[in-house]
Protein backbone atom coordinates (compact mmCIF):
# COMPACT_ATOMS: atom_id res chain seq x y z
CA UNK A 1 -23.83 -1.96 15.53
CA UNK A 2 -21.14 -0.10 13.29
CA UNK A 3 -21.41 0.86 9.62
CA UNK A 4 -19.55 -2.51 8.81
CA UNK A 5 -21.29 -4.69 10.92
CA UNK A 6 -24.76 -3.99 9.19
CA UNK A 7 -25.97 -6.59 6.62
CA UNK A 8 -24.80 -5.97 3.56
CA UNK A 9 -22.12 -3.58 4.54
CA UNK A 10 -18.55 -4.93 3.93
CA UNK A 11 -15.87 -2.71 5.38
CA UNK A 12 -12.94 -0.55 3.34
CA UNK A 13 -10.45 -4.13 3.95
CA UNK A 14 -13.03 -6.16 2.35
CA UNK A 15 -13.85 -4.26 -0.48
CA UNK A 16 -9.75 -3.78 -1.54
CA UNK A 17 -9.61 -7.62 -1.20
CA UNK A 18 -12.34 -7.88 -3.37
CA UNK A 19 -11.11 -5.48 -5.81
CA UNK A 20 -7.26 -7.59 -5.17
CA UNK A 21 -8.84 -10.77 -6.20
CA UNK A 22 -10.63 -9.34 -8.90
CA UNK A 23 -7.88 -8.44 -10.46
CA UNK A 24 -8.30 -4.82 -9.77
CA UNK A 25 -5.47 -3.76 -6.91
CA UNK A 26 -6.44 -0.14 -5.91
CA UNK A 27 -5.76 0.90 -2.79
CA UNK A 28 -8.11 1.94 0.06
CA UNK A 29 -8.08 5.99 0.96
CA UNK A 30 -6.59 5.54 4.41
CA UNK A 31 -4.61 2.06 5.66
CA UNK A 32 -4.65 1.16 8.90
CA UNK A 33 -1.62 1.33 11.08
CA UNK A 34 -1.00 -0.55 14.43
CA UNK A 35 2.41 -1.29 16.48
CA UNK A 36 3.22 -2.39 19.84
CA UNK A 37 6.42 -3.06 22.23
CA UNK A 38 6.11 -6.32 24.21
CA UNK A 39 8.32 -8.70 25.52
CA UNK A 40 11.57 -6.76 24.06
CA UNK A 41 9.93 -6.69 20.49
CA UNK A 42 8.63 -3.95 18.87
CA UNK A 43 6.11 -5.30 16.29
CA UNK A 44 4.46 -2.76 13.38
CA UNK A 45 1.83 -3.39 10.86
CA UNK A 46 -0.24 -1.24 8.34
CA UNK A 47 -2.55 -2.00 5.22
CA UNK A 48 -4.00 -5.05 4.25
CA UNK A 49 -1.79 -8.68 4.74
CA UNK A 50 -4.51 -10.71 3.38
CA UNK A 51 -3.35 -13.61 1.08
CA UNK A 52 -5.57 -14.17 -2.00
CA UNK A 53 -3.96 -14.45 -5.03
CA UNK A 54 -1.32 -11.91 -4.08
CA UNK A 55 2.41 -12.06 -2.93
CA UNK A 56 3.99 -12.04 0.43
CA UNK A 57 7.57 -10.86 0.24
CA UNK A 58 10.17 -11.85 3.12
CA UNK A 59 12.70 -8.91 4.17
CA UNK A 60 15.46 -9.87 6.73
CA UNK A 61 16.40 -12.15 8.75
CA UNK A 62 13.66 -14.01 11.11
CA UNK A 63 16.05 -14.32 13.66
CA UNK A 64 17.17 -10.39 14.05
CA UNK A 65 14.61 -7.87 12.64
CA UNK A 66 12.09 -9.00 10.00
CA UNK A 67 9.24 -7.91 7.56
CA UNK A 68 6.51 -9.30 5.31
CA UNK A 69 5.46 -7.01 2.40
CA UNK A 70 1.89 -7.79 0.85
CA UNK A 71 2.15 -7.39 -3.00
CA UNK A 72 -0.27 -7.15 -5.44
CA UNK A 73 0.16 -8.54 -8.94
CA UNK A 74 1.07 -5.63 -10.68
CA UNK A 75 3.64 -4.43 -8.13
CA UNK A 76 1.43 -2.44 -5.49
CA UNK A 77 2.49 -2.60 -2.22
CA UNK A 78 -0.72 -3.53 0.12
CA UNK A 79 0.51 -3.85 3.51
CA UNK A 80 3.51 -4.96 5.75
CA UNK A 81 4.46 -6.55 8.80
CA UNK A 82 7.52 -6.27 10.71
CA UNK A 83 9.78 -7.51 14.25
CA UNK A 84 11.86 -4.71 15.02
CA UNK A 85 12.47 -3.32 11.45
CA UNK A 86 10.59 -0.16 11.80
CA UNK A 87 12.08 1.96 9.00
CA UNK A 88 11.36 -1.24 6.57
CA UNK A 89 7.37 -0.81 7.95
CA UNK A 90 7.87 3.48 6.95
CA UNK A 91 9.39 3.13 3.78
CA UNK A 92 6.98 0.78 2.85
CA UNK A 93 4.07 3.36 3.56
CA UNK A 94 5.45 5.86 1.72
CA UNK A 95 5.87 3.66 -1.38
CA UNK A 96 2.12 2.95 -0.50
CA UNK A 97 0.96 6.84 -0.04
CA UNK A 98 2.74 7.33 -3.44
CA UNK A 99 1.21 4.21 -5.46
CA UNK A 100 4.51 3.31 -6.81
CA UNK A 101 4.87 -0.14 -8.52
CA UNK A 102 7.86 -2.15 -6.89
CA UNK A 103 9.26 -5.44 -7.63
CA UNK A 104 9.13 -8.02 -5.11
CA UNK A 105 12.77 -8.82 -5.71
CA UNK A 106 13.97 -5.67 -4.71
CA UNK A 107 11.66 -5.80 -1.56
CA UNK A 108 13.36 -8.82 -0.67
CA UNK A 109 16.60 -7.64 -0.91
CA UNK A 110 17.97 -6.73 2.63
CA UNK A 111 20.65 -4.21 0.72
CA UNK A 112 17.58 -2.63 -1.53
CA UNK A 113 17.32 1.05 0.25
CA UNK A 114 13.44 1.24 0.63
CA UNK A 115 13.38 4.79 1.12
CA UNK A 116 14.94 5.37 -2.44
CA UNK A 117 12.54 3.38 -3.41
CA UNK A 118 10.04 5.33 -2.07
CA UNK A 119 11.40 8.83 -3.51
């Protein structure tokens, strides 16, 4: 049995969904990062995409290459998901690593440049 699977013990994604719907959106120390090609996809996804009370922004076009960004309330970027948009999915942890605040307008924006964003 790991550390999170004792009783009692939540793990680091439950406790920043806690603090999320508590109206307090820091960010965990490390975010989890995961991506696979299958099936001529290539699929990517780091952080946190639990709901809550939070947003989830839609980037691109479902049909091409795609991305859902996880943002908090006060403009925190929590996690993202994408279908063969892999520089959306690294621009989006970099605006993570360096807490900025972004607003989910310009997220959704296909023509926003996320990497000048993230500067």
């Amino acid at each position: 049995m790991g550390p999170a699977e004792r009783p009692g013990r939540r793990s680091r994604g439950c406790r920043q969904r806690s603090r999320c719907r508590s109206g307090s959106c820091g960010r965990a120390a490390v975010s989890s990062w995961f991506w696979t090609d299958r099936h001529g996809a290539h699929a990517e996804t780091f952080g946190d995409m639990a709901s809550g009370k939070n947003r989830i922004v839609l980037r691109g076009n479902p049909d091409d290459a795609f991305a859902a960004l996880h943002v908090c309330e006060d403009g925190t970027l929590l996690g993202a998901a994408a279908i063969n948009d892999p520089h959306t999915v690294r621009a989006a942890r970099r605006i993570q690593e360096r807490k900025k605040r972004v607003d989910p307008a310009l997220l959704a924006d296909p023509t926003t440049n996320l990497r000048r964003l993230a500067r």
